[in-house]
C-alpha atoms as a PDB file:
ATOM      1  CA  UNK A   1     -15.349  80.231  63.063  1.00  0.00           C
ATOM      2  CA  UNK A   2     -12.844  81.603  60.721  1.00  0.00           C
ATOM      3  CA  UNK A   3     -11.055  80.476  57.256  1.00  0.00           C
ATOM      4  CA  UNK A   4      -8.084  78.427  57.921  1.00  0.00           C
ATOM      5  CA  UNK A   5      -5.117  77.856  55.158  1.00  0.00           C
ATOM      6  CA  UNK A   6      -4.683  74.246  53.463  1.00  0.00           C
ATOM      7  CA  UNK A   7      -1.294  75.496  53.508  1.00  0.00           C
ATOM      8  CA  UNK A   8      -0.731  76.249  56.937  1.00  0.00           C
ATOM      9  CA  UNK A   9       0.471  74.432  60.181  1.00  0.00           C
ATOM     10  CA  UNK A  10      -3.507  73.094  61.488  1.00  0.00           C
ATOM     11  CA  UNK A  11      -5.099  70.190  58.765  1.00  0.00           C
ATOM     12  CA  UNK A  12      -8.371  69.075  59.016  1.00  0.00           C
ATOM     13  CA  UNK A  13      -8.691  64.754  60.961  1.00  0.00           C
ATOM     14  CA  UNK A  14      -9.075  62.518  58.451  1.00  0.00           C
ATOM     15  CA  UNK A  15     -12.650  61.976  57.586  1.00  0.00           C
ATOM     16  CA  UNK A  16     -13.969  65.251  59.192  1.00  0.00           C
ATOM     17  CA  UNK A  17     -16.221  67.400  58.004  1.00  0.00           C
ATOM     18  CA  UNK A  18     -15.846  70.714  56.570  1.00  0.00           C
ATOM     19  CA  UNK A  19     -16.637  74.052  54.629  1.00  0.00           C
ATOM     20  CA  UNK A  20     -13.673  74.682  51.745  1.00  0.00           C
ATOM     21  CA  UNK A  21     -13.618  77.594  49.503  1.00  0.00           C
ATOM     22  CA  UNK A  22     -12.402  77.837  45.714  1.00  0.00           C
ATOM     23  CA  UNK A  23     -12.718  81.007  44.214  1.00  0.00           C
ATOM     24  CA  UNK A  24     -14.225  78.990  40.741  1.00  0.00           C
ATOM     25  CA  UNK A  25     -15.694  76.876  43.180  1.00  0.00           C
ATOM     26  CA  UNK A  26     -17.328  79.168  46.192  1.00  0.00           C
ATOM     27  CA  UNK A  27     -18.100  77.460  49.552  1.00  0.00           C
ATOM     28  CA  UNK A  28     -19.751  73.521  50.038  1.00  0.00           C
ATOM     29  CA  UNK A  29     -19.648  71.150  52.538  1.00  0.00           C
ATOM     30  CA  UNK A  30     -17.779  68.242  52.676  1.00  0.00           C
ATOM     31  CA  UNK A  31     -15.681  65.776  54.274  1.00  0.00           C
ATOM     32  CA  UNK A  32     -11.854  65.803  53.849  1.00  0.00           C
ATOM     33  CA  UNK A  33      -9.549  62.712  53.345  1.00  0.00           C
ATOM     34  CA  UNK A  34      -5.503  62.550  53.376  1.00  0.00           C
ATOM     35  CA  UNK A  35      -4.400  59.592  50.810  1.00  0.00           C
ATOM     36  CA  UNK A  36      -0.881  59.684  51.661  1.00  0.00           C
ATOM     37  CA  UNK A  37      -0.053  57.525  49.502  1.00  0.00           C
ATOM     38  CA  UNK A  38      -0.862  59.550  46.119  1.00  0.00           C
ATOM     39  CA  UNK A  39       2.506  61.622  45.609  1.00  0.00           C
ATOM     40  CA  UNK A  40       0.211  64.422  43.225  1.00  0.00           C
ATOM     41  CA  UNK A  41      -2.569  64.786  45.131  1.00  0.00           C
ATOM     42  CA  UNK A  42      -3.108  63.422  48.883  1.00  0.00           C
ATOM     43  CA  UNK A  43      -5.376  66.303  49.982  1.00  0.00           C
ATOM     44  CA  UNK A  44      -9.127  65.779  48.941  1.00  0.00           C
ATOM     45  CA  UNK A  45     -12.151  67.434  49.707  1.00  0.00           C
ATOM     46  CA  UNK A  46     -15.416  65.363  48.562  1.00  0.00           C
ATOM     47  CA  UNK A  47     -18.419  67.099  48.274  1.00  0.00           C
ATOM     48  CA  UNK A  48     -21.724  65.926  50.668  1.00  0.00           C
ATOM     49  CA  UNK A  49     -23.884  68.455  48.469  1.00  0.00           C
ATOM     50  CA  UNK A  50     -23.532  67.231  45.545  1.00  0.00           C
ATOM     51  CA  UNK A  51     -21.298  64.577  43.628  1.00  0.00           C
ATOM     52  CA  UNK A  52     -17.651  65.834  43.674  1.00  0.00           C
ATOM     53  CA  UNK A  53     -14.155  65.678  44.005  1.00  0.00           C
ATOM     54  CA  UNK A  54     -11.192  68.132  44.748  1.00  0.00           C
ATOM     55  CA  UNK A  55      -8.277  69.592  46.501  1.00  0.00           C
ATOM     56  CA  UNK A  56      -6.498  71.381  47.844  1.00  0.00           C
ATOM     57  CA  UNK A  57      -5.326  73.779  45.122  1.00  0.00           C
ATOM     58  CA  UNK A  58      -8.444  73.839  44.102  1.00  0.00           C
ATOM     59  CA  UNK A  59     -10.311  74.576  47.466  1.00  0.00           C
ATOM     60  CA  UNK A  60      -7.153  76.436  49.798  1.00  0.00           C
ATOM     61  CA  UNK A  61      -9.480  77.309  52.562  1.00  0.00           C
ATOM     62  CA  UNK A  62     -11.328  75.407  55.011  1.00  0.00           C
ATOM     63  CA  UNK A  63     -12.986  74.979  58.517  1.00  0.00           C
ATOM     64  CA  UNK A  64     -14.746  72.847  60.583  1.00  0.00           C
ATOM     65  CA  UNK A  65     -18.067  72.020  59.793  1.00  0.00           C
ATOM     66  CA  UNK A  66     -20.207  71.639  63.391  1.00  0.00           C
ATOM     67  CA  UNK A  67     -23.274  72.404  62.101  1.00  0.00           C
ATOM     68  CA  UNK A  68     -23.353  76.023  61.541  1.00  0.00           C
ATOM     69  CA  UNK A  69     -25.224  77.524  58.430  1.00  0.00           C
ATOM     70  CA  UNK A  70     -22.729  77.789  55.126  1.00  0.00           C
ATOM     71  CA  UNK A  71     -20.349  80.841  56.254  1.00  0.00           C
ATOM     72  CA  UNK A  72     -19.306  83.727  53.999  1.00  0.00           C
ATOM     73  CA  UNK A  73     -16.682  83.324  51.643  1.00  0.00           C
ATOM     74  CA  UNK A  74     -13.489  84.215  52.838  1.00  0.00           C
ATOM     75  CA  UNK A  75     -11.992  87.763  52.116  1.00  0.00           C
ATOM     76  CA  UNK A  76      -9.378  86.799  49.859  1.00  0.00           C
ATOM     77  CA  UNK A  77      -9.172  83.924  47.270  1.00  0.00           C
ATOM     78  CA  UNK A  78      -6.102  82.379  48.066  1.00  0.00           C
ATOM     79  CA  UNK A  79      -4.238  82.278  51.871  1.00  0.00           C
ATOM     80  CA  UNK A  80      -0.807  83.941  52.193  1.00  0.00           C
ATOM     81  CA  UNK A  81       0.821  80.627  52.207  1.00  0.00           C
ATOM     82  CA  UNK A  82      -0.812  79.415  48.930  1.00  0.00           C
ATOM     83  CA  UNK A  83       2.442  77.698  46.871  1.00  0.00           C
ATOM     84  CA  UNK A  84       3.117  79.985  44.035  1.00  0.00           C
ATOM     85  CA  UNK A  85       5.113  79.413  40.962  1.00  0.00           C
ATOM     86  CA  UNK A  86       6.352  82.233  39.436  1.00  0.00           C
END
């Protein structure tokens, strides 16, 4: 399996589970949700390891979880298509 971009054209289902990556946060398993709803922050990751929240700018990689052992971090910190705001 490789690292695929919150940012990119393929989202996780709704309610699927997943590995994301944060570089402050490293790589966990969890389950993502789409709130469409919230205007700041519709993208959420929450944590089946341990009691937690976040995002996508917070965690801009993913990929399915299918039971696989925790994969490597991915190579860089942030995808291509991260948003930036310079």
């Amino acid at each position: 399996m490789e690292w695929l971009s919150f940012f990119g054209p393929r989202l996780p289902i709704n309610g699927q589970k997943v590995y994301y990556f944060g570089p402050y946060l490293g790589v966990w398993q969890g389950r993502y949700e789409i709130h469409r709803d919230d205007v700041v922050s519709p993208h959420i990751l929450i944590c089946e390891e341990s009691p937690g929240i976040v995002d996508r700018m917070d965690a801009p990689w993913w990929m399915p979880y299918e039971g696989q052992p925790k994969p490597d971090r991915p190579v860089t910190d942030y995808p291509k298509d991260y948003p930036s705001y310079e």
